[in-house]
PDB file of N, CA and C in Angstrom:
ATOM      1  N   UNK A   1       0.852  -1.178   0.000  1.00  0.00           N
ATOM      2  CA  UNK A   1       0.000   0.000   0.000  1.00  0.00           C
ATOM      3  C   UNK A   1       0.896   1.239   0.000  1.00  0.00           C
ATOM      4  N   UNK A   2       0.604   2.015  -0.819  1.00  0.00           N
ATOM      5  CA  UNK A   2       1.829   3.554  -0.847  1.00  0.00           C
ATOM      6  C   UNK A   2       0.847   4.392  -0.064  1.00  0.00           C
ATOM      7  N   UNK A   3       1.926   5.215  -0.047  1.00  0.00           N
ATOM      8  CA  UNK A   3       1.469   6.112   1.279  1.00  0.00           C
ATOM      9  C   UNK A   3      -0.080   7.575   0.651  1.00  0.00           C
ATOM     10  N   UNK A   4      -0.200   7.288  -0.557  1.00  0.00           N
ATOM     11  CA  UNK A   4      -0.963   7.580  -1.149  1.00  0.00           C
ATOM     12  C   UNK A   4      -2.654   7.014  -0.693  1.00  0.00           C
ATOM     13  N   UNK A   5      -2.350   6.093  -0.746  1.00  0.00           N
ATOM     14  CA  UNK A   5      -3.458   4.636  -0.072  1.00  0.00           C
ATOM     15  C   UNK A   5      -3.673   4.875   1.052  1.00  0.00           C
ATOM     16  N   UNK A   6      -2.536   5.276   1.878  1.00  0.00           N
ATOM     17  CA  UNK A   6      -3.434   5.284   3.442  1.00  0.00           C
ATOM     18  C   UNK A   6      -3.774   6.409   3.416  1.00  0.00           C
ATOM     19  N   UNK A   7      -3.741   7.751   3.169  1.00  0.00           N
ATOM     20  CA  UNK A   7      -4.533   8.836   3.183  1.00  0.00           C
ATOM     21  C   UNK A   7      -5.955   8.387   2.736  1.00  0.00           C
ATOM     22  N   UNK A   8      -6.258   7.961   1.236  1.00  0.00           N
ATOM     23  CA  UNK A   8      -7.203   7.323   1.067  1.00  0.00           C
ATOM     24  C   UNK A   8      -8.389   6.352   2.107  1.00  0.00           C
ATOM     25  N   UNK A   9      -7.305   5.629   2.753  1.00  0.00           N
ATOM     26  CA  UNK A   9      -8.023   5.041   3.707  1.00  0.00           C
ATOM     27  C   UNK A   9      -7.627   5.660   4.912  1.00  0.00           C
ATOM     28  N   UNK A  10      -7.557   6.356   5.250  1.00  0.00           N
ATOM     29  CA  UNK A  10      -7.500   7.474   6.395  1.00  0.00           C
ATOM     30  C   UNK A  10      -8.632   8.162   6.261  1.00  0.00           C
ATOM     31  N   UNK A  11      -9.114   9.020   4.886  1.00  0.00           N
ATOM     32  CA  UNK A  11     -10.599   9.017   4.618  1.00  0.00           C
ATOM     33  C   UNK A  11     -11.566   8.563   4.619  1.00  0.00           C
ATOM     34  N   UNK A  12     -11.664   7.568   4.221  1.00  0.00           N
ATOM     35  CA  UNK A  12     -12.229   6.104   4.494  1.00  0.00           C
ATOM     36  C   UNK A  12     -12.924   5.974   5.985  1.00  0.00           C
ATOM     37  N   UNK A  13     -12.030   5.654   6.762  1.00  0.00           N
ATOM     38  CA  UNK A  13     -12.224   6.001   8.382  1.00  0.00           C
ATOM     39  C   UNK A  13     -13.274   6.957   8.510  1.00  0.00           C
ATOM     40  N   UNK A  14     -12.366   8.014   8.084  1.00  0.00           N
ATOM     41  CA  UNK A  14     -13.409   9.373   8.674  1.00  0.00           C
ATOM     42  C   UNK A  14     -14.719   9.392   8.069  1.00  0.00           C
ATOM     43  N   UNK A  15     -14.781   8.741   7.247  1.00  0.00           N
ATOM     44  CA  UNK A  15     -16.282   8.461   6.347  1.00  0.00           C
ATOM     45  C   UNK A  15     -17.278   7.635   6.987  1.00  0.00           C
ATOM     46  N   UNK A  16     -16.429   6.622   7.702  1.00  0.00           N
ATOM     47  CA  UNK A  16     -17.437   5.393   8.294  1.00  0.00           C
ATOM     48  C   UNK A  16     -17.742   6.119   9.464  1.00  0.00           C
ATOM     49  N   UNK A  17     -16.662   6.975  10.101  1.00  0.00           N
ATOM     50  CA  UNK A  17     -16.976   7.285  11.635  1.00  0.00           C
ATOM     51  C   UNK A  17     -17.911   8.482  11.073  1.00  0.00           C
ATOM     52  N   UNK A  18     -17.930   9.102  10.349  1.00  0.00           N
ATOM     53  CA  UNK A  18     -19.303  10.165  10.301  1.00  0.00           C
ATOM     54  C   UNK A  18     -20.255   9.779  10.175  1.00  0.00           C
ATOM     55  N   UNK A  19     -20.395   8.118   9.590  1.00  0.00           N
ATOM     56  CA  UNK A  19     -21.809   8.013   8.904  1.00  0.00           C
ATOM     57  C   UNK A  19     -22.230   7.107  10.594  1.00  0.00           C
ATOM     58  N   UNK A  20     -21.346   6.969  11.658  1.00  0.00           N
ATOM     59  CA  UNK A  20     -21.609   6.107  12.723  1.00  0.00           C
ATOM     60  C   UNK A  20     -21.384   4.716  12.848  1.00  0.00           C
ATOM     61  N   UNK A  21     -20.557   4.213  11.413  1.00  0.00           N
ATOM     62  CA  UNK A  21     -20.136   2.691  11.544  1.00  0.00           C
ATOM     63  C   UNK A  21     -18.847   2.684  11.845  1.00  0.00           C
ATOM     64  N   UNK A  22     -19.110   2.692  13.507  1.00  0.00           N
ATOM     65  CA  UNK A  22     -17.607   2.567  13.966  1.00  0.00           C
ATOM     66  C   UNK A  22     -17.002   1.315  13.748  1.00  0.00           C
ATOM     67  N   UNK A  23     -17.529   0.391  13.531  1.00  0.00           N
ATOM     68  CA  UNK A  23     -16.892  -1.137  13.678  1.00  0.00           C
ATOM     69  C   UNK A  23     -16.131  -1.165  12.053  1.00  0.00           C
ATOM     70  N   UNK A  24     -16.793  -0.374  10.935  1.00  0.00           N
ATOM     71  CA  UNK A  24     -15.938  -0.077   9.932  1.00  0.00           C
ATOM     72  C   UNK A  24     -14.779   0.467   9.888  1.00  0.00           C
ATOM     73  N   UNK A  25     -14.826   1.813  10.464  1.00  0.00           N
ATOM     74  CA  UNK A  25     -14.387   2.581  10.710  1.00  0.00           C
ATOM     75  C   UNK A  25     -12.896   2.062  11.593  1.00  0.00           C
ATOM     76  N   UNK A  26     -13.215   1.381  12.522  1.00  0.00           N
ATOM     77  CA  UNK A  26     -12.087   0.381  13.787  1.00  0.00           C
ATOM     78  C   UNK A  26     -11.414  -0.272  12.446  1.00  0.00           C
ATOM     79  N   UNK A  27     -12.046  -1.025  11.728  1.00  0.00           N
ATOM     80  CA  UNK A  27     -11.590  -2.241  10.989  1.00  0.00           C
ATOM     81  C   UNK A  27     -10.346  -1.211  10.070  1.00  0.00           C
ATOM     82  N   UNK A  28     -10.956   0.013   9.562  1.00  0.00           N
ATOM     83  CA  UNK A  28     -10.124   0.497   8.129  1.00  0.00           C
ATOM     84  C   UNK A  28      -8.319   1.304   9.113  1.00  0.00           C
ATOM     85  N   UNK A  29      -8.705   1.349  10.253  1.00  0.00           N
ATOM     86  CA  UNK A  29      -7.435   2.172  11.317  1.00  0.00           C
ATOM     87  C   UNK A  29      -6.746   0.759  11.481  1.00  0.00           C
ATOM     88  N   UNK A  30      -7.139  -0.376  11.627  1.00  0.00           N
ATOM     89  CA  UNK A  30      -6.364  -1.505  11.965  1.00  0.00           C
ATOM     90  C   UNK A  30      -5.588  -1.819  10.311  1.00  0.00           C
ATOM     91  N   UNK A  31      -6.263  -1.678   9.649  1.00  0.00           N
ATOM     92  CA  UNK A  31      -5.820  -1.977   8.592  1.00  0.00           C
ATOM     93  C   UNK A  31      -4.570  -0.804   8.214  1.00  0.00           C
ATOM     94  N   UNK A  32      -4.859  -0.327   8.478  1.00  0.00           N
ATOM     95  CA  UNK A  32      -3.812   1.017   8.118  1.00  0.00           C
ATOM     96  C   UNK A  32      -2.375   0.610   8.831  1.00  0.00           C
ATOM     97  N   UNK A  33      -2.735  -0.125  10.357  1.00  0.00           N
ATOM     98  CA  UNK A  33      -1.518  -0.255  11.292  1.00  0.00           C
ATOM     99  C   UNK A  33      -0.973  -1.229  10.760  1.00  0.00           C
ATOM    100  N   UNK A  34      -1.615  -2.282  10.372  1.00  0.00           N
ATOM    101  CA  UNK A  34      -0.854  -3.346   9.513  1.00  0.00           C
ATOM    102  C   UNK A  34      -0.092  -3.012   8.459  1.00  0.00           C
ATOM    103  N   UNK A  35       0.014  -2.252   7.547  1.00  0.00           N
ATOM    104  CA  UNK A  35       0.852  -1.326   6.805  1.00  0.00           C
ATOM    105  C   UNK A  35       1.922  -0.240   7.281  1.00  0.00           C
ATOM    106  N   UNK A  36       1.318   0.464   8.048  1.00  0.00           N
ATOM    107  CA  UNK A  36       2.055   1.191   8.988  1.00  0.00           C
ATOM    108  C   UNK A  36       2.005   1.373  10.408  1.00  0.00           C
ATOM    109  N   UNK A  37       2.632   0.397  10.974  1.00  0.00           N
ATOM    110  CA  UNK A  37       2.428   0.345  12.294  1.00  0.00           C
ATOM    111  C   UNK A  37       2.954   1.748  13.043  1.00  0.00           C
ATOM    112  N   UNK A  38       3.695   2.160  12.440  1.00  0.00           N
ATOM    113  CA  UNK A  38       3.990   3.528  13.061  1.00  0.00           C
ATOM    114  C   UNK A  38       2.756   4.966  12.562  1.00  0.00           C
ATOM    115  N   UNK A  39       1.845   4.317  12.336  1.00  0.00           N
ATOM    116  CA  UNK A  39       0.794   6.295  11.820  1.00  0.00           C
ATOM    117  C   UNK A  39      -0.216   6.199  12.601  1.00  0.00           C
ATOM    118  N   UNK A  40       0.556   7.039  13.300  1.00  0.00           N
ATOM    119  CA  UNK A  40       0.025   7.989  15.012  1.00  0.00           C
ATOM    120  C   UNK A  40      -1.899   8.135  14.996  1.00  0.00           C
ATOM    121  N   UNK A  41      -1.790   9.076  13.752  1.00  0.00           N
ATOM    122  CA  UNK A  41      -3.148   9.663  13.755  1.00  0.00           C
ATOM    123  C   UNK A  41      -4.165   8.397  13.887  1.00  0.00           C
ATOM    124  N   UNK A  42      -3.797   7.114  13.106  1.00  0.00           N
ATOM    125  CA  UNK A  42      -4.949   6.147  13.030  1.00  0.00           C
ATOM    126  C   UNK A  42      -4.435   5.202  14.692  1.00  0.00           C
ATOM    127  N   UNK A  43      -3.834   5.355  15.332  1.00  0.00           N
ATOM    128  CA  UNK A  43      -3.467   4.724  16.861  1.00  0.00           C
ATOM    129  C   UNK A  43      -4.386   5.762  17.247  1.00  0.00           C
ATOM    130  N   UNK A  44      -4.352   6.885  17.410  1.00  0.00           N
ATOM    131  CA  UNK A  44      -4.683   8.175  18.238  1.00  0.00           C
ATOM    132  C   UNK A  44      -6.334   7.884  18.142  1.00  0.00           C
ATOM    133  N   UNK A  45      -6.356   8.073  16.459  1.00  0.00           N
ATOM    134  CA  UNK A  45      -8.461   7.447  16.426  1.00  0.00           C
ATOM    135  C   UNK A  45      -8.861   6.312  16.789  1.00  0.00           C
ATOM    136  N   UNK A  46      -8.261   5.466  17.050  1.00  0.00           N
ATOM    137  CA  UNK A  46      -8.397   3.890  16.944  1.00  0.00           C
ATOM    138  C   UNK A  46      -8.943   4.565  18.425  1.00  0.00           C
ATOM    139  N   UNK A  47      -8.054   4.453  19.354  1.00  0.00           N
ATOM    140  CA  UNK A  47      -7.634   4.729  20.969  1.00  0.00           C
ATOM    141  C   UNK A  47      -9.341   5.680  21.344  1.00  0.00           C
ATOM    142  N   UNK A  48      -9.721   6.727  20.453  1.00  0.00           N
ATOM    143  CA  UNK A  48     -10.730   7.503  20.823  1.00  0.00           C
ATOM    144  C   UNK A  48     -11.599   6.495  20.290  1.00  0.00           C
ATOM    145  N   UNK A  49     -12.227   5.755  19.488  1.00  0.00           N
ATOM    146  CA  UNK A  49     -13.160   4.615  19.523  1.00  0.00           C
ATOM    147  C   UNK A  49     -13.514   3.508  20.491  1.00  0.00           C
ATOM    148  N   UNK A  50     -11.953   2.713  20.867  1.00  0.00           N
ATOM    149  CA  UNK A  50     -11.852   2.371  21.501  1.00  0.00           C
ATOM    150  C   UNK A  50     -12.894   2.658  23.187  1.00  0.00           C
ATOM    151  N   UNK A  51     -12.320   3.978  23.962  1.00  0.00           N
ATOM    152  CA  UNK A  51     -12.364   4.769  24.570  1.00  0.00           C
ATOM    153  C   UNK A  51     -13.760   5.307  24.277  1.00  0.00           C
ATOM    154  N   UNK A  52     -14.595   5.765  23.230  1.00  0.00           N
ATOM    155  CA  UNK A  52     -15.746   6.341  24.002  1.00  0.00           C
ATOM    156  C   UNK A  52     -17.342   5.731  22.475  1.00  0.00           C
ATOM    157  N   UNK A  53     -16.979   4.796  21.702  1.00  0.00           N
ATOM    158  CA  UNK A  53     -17.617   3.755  21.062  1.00  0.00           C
ATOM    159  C   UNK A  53     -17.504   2.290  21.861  1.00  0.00           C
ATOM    160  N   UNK A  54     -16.038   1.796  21.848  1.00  0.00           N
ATOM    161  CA  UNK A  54     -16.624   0.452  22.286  1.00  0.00           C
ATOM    162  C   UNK A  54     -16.401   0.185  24.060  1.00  0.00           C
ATOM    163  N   UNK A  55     -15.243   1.297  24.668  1.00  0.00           N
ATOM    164  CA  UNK A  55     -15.933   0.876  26.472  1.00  0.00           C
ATOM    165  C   UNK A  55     -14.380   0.217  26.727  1.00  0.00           C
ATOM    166  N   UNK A  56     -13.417   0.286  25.887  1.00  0.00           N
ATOM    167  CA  UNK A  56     -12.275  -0.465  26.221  1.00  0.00           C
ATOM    168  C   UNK A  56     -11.163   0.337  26.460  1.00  0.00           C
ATOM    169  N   UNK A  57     -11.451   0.651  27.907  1.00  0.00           N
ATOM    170  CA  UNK A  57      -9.917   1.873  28.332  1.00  0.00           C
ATOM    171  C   UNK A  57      -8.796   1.339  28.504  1.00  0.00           C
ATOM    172  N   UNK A  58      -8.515  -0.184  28.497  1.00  0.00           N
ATOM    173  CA  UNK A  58      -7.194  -0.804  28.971  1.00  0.00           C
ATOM    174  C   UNK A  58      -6.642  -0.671  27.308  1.00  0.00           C
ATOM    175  N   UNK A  59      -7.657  -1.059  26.111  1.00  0.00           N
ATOM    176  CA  UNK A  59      -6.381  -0.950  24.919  1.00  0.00           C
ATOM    177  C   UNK A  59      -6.442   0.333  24.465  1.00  0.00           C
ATOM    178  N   UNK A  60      -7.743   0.823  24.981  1.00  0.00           N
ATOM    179  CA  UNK A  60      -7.304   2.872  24.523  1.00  0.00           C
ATOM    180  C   UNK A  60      -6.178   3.188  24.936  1.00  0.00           C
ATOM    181  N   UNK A  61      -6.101   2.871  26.197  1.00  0.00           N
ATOM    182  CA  UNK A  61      -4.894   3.418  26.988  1.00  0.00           C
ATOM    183  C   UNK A  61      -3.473   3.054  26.220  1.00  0.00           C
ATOM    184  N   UNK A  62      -3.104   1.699  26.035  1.00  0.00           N
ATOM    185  CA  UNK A  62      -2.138   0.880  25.231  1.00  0.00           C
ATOM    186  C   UNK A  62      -2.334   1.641  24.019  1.00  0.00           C
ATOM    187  N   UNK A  63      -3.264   1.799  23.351  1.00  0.00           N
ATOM    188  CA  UNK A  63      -3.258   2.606  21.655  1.00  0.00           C
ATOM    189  C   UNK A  63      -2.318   4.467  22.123  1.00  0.00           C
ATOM    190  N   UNK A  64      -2.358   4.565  22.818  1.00  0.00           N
ATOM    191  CA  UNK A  64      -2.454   5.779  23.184  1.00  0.00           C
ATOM    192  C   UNK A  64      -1.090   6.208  23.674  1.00  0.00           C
ATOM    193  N   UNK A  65      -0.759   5.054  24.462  1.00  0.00           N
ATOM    194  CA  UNK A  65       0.870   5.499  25.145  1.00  0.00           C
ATOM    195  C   UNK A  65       2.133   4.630  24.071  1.00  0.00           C
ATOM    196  N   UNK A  66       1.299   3.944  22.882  1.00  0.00           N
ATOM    197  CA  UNK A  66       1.717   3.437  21.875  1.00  0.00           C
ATOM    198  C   UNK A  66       2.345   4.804  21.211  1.00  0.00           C
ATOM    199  N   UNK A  67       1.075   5.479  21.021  1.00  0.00           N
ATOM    200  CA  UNK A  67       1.394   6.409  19.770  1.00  0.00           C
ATOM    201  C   UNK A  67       2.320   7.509  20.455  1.00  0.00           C
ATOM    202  N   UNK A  68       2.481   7.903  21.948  1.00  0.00           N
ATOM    203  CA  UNK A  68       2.819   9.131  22.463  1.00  0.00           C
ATOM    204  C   UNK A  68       4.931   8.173  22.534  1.00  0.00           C
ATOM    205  N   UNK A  69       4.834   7.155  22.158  1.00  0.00           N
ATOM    206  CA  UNK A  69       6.116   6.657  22.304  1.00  0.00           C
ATOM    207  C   UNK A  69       6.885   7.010  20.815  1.00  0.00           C
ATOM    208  N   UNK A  70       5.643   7.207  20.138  1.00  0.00           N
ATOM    209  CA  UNK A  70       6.422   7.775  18.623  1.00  0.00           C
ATOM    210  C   UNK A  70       6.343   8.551  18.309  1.00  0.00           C
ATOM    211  N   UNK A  71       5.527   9.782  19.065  1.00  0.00           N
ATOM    212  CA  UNK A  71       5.286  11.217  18.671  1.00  0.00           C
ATOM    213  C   UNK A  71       4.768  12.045  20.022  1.00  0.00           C
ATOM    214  N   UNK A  72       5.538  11.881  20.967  1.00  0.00           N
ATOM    215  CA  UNK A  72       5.455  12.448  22.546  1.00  0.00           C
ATOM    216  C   UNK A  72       4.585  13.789  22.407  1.00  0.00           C
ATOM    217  N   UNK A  73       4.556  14.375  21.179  1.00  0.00           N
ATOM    218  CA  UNK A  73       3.539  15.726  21.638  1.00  0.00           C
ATOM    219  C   UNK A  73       3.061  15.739  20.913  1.00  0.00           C
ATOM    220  N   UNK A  74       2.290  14.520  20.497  1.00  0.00           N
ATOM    221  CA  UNK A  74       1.041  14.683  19.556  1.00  0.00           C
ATOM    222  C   UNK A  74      -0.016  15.009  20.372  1.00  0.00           C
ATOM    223  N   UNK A  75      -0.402  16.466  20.111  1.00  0.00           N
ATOM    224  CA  UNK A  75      -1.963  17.203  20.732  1.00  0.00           C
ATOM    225  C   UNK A  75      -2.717  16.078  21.052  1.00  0.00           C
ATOM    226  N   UNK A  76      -2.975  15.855  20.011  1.00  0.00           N
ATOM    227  CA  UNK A  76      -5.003  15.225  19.933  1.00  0.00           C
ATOM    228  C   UNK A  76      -4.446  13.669  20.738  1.00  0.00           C
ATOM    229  N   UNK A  77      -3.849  12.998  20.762  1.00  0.00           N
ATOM    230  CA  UNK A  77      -3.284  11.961  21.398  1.00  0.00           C
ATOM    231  C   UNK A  77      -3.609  12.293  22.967  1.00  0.00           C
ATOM    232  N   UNK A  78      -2.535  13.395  23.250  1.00  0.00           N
ATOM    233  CA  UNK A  78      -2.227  13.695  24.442  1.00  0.00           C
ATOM    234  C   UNK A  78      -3.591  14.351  25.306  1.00  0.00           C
ATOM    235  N   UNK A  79      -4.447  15.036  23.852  1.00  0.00           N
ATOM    236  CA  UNK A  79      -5.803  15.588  25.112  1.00  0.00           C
ATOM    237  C   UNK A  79      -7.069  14.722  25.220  1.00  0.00           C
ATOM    238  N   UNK A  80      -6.907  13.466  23.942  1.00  0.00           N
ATOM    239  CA  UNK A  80      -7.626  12.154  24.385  1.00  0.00           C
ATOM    240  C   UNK A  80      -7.327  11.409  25.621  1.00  0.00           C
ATOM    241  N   UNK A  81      -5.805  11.213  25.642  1.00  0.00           N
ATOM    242  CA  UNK A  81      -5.241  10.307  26.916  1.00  0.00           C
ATOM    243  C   UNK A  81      -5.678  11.413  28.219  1.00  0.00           C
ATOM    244  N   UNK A  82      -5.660  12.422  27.962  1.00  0.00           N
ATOM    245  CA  UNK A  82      -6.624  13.240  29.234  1.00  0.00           C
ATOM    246  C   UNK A  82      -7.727  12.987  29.557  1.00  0.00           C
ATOM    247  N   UNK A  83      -8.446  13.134  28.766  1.00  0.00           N
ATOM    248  CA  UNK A  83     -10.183  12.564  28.875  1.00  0.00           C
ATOM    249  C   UNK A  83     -10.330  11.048  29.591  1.00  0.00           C
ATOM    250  N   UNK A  84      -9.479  10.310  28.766  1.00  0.00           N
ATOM    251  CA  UNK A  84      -9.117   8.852  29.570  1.00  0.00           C
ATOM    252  C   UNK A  84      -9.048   8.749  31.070  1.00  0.00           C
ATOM    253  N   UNK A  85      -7.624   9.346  31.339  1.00  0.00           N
ATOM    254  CA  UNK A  85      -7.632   9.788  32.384  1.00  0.00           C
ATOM    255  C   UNK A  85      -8.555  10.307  33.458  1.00  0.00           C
ATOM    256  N   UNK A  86      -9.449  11.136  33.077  1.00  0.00           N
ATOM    257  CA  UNK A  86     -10.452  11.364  33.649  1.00  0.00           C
ATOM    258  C   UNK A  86     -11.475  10.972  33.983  1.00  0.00           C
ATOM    259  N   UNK A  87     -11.631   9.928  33.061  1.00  0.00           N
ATOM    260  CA  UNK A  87     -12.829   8.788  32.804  1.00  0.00           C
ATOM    261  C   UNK A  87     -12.689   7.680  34.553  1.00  0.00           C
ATOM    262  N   UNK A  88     -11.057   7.802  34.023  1.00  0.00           N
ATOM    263  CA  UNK A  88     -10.461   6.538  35.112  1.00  0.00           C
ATOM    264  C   UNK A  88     -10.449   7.669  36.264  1.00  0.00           C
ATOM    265  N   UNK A  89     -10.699   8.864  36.824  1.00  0.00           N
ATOM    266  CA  UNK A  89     -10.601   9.355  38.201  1.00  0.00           C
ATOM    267  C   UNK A  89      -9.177   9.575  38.667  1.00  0.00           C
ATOM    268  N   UNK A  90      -8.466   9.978  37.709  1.00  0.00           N
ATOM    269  CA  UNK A  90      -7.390  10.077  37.716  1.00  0.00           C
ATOM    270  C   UNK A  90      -6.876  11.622  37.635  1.00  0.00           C
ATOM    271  N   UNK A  91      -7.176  12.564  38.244  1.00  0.00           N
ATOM    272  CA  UNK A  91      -7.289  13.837  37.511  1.00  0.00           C
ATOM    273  C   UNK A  91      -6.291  14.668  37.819  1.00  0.00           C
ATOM    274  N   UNK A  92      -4.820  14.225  38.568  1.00  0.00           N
ATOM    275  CA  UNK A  92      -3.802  14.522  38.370  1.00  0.00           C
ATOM    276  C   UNK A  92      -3.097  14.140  37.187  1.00  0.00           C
ATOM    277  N   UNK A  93      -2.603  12.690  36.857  1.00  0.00           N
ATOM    278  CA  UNK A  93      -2.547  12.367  35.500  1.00  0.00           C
ATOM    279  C   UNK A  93      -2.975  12.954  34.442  1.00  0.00           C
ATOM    280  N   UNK A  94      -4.646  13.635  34.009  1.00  0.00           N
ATOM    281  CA  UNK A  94      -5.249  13.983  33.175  1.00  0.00           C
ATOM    282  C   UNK A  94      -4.361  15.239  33.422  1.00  0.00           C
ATOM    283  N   UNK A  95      -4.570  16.102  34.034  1.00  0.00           N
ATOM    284  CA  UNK A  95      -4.099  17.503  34.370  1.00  0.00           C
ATOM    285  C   UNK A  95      -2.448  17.542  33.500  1.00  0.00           C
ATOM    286  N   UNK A  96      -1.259  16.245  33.861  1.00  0.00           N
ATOM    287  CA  UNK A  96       0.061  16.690  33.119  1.00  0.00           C
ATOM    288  C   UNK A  96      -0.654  15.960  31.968  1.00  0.00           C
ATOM    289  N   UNK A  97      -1.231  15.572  30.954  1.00  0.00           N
ATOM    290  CA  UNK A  97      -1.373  14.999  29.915  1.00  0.00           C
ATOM    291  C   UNK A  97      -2.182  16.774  29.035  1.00  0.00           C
ATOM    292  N   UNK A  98      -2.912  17.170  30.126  1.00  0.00           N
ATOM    293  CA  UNK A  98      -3.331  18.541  29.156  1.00  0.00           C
ATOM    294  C   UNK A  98      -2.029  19.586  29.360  1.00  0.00           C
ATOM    295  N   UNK A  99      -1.564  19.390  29.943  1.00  0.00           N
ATOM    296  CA  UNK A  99      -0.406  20.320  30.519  1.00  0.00           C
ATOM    297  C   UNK A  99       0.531  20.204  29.072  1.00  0.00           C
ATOM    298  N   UNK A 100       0.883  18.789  29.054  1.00  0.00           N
ATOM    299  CA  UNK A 100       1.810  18.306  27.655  1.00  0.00           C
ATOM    300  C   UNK A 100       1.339  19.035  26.370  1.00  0.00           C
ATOM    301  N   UNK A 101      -0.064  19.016  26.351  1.00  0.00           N
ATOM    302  CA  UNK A 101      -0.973  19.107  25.138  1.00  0.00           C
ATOM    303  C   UNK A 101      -1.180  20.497  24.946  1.00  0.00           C
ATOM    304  N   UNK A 102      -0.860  21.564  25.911  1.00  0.00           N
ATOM    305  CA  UNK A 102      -0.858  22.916  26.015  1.00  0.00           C
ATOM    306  C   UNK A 102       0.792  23.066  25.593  1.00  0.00           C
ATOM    307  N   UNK A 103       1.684  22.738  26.003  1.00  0.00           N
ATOM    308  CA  UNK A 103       2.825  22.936  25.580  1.00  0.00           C
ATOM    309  C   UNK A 103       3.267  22.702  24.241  1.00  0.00           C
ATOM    310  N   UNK A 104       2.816  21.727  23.828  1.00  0.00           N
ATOM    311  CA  UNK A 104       2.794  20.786  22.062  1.00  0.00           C
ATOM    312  C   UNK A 104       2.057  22.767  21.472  1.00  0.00           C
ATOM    313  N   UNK A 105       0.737  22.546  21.455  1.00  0.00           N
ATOM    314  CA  UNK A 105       0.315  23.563  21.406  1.00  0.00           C
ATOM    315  C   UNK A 105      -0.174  24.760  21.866  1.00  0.00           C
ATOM    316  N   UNK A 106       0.273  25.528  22.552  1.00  0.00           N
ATOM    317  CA  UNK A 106      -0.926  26.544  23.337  1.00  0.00           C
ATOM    318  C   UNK A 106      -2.202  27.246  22.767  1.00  0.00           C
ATOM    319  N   UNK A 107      -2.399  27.224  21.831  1.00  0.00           N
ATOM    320  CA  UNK A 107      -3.109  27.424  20.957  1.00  0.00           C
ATOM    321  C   UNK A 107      -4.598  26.029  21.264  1.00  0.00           C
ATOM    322  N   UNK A 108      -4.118  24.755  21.657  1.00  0.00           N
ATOM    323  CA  UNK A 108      -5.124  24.125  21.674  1.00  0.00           C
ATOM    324  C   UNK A 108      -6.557  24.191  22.018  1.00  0.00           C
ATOM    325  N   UNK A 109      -7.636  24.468  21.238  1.00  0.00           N
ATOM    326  CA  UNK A 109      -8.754  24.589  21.428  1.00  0.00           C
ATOM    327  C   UNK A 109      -9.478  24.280  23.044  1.00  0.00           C
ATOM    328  N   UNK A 110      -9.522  23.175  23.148  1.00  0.00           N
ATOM    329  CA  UNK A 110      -9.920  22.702  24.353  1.00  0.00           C
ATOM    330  C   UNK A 110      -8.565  22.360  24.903  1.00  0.00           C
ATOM    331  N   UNK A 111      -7.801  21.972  25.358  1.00  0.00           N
ATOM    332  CA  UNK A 111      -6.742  21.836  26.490  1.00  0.00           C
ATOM    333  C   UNK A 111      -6.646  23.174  26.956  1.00  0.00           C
ATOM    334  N   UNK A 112      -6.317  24.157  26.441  1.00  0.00           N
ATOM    335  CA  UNK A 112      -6.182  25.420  27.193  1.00  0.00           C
ATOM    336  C   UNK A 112      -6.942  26.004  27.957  1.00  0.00           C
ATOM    337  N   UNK A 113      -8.115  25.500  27.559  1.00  0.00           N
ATOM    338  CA  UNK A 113      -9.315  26.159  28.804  1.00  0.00           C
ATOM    339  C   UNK A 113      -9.065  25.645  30.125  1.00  0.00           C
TER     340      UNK A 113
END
């Protein structure tokens, strides 16, 4: 698959997750990792499906500190693994994960508030 293809199916994704077929949507991000196990953005969406479609915070979490091991200040990573965090009652944790995500960007929409 050239890297042409996974944009394609990076769209793809975002197509199924708009129309609400997340289980498509899961399937076309796994598929992507099998090609490129290293592309953050489809770990990062996978991890937010995971996390607030199917109810599974132990591999959100794993999708998540996956992707922050290959791109430590990826925003949207870092202010999902917050929300996580928070989910789990954890709200020191959440707090340096938006902290990270304000530094990556200050500019960030929601982390900065």
């Amino acid at each position: 698959v050239e890297p042409k293809q996974i944009n394609c199916l990076f769209n793809l994704a975002a197509l199924h997750n708009t129309r609400g077929a997340h289980k498509e949507c899961f399937d076309v991000y796994k598929k992507i990792l099998r090609v490129n196990p290293s592309h953050v953005d489809s770990m990062c969406n996978s991890g937010q499906l995971l996390q607030s479609k199917f109810y599974d915070l132990e591999t959100a979490q794993a999708m998540y500190e996956r992707a922050l091991e290959i791109q430590p200040n990826h925003e949207t990573t870092l202010y999902n693994f917050a929300l996580l965090k928070l989910s789990q009652n954890k709200p020191i944790e959440a707090r340096e994960m938006l902290r990270r995500c304000v530094r990556a960007n200050p500019n960030h929409l929601w982390a900065a508030c």
